[in-house]
C-alpha atoms as a PDB file:
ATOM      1  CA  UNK A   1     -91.689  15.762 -22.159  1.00  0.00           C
ATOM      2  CA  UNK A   2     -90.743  19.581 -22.685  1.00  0.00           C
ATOM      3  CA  UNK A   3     -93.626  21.778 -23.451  1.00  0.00           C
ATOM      4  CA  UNK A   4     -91.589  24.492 -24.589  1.00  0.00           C
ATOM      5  CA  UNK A   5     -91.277  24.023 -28.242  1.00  0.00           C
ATOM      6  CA  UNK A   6     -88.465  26.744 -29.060  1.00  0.00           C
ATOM      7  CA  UNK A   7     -86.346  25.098 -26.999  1.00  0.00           C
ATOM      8  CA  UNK A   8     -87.275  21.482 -28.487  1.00  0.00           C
ATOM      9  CA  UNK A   9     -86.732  23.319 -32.563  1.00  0.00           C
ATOM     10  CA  UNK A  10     -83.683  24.718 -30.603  1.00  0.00           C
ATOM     11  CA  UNK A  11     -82.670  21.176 -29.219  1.00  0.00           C
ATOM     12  CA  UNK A  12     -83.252  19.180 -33.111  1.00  0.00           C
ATOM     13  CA  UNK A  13     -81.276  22.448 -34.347  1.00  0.00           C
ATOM     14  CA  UNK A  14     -78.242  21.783 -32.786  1.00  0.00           C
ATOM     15  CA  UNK A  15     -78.059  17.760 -33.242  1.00  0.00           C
ATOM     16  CA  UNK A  16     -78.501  18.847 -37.584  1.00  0.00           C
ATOM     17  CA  UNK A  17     -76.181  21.548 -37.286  1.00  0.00           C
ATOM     18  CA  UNK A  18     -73.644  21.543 -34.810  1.00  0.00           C
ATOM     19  CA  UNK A  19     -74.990  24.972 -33.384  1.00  0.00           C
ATOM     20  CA  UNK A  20     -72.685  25.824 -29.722  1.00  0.00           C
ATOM     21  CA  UNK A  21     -74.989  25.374 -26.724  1.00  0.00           C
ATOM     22  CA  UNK A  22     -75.611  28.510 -25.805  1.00  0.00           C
ATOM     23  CA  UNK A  23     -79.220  30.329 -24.299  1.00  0.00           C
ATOM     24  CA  UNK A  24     -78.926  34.057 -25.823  1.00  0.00           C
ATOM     25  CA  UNK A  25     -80.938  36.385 -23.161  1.00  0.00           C
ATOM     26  CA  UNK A  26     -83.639  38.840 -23.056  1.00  0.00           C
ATOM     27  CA  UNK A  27     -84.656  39.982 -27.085  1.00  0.00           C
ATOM     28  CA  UNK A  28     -81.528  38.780 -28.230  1.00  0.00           C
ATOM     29  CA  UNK A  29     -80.456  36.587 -31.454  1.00  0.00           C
ATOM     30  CA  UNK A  30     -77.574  34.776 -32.764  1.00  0.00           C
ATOM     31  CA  UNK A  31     -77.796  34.671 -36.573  1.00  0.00           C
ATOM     32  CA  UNK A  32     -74.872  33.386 -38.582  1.00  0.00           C
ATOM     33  CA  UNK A  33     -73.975  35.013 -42.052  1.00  0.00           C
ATOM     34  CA  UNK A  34     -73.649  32.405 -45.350  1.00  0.00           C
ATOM     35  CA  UNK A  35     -70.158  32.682 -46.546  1.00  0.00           C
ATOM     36  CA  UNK A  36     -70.580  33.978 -50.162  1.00  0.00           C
ATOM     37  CA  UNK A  37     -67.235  33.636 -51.867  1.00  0.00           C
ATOM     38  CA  UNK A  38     -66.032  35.119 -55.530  1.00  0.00           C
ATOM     39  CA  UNK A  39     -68.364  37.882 -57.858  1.00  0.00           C
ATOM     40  CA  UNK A  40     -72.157  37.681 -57.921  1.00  0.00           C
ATOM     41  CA  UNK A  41     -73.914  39.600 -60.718  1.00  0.00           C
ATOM     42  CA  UNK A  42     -76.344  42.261 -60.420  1.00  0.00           C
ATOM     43  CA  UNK A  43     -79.671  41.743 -62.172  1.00  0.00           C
ATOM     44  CA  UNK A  44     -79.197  43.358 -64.835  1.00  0.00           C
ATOM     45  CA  UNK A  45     -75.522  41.114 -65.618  1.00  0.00           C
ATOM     46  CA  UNK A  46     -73.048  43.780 -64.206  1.00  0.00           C
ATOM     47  CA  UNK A  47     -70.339  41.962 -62.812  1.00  0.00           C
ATOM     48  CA  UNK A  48     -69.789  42.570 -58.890  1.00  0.00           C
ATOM     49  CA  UNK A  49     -66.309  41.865 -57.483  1.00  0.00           C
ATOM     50  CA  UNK A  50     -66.187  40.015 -54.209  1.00  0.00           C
ATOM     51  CA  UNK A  51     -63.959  43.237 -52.786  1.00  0.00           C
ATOM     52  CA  UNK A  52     -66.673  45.610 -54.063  1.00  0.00           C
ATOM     53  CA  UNK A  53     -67.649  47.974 -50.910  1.00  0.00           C
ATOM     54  CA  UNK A  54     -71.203  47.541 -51.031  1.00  0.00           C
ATOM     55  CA  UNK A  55     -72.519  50.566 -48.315  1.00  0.00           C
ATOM     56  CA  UNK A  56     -75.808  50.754 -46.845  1.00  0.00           C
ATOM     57  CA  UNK A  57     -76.509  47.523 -48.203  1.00  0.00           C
ATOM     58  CA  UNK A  58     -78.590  45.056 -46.124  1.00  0.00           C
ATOM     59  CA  UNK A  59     -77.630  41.491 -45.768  1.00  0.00           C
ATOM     60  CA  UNK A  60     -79.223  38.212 -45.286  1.00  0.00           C
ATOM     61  CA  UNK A  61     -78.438  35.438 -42.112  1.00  0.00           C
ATOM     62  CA  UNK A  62     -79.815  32.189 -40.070  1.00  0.00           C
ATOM     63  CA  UNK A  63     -81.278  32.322 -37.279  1.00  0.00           C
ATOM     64  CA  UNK A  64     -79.228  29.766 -34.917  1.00  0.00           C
ATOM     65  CA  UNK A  65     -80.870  30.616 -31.544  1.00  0.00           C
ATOM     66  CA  UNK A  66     -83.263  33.008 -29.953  1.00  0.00           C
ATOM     67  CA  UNK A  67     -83.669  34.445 -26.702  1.00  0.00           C
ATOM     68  CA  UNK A  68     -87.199  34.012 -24.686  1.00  0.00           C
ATOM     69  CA  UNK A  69     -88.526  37.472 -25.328  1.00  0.00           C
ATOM     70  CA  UNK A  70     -88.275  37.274 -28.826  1.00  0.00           C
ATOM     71  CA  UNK A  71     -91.401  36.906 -30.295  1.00  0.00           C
ATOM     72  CA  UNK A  72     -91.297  37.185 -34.295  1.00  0.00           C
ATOM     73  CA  UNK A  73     -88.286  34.669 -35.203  1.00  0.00           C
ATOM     74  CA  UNK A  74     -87.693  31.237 -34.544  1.00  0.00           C
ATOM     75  CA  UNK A  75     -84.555  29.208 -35.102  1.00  0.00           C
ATOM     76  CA  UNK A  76     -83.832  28.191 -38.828  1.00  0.00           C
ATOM     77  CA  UNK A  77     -85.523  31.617 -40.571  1.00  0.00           C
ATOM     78  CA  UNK A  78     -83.771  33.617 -42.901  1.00  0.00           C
ATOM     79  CA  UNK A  79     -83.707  37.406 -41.621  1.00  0.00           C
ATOM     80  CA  UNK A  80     -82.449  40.503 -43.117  1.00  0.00           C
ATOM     81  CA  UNK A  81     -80.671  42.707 -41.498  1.00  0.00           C
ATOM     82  CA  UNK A  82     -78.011  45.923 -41.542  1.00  0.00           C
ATOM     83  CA  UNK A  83     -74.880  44.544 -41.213  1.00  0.00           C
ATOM     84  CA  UNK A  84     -73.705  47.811 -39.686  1.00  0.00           C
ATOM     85  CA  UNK A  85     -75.735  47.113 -36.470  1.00  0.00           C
ATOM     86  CA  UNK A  86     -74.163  43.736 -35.232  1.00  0.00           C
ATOM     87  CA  UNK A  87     -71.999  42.238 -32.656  1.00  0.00           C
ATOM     88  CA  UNK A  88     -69.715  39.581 -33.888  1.00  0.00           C
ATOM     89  CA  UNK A  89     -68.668  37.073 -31.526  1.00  0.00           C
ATOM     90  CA  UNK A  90     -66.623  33.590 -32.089  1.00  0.00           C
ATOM     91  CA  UNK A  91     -67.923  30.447 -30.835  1.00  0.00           C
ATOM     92  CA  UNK A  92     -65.855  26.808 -31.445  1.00  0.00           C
ATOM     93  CA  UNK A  93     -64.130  28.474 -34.852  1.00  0.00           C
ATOM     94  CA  UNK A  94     -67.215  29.785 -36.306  1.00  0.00           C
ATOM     95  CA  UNK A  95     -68.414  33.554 -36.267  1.00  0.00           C
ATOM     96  CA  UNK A  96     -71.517  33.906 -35.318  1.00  0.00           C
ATOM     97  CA  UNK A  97     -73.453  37.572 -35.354  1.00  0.00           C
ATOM     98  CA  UNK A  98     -75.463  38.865 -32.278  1.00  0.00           C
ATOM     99  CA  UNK A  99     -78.548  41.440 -33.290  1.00  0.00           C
ATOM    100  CA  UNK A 100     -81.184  42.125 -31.291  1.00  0.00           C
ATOM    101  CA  UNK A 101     -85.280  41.595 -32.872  1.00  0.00           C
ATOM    102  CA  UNK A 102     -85.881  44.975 -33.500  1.00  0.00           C
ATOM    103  CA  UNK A 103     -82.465  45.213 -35.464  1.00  0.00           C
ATOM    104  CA  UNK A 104     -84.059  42.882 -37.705  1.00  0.00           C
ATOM    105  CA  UNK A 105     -85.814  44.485 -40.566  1.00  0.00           C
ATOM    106  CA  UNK A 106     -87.746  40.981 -42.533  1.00  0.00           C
ATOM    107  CA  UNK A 107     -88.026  37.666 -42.063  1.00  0.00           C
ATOM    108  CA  UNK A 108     -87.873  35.362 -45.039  1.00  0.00           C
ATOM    109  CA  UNK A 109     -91.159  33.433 -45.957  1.00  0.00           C
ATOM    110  CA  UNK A 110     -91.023  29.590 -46.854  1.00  0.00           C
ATOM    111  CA  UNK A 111     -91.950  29.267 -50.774  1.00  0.00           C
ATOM    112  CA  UNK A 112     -95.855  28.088 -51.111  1.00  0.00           C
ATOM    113  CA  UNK A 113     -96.314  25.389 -53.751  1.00  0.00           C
ATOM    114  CA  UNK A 114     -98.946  26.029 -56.110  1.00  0.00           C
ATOM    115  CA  UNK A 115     -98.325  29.492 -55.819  1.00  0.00           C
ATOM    116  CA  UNK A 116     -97.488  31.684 -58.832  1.00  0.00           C
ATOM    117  CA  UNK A 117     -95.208  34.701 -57.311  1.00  0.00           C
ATOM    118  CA  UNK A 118     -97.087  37.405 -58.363  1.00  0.00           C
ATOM    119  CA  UNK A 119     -98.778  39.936 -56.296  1.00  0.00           C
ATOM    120  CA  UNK A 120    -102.335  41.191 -57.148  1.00  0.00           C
END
């Protein structure tokens, strides 16, 4: 039985997902970017087109797998991060994204049922 559960979530992550067998080292991540194709609309209904350069604009990924030293993320969070500060690397056909933790500005909290959203 292996004690370690990061590498069991890591194990169950790539039977569900297909992830490449790979151990990333030291404080390292592999995080792999949605693809988000055609316009999206800003907030307040302004049309944005998929070509729009979008600077200093931070962006959203998965975590695939983790390194040992890493302490705050776990495979299968959502973290945000500056997409200027990345290493892209191609594993099997699919681009993956290497950052290290302290690239990594949030980490995206599961919704709480019951739970109303607002802050007090």
């Amino acid at each position: 039985m292996d004690k370690n559960p990061s590498r069991k979530q890591q194990h169950n992550l790539n039977d569900e997902k297909k992830v490449p067998s790979i151990t990333m080292l030291a404080d390292r991540v592999l995080v792999q970017v949605p693809e988000i194709e055609g316009e999206r609309r800003s907030r307040a209904g302004i049309l944005i087109p998929a070509t729009a350069d979008v600077s200093r604009r931070l962006a959203w990924a998965l975590v695939v797998v983790v390194g040992p030293h890493v302490r705050a993320v776990k495979p299968g969070n959502r973290v945000l991060f500056n997409p200027e500060e990345r290493h892209e690397v191609d594993v099997q056909g699919e681009t993956y994204i290497i950052l290290r933790e302290r690239d990594i500005h949030a980490v995206a909290n599961d919704s709480v049922e019951g739970a109303t959203g607002l802050y007090l």
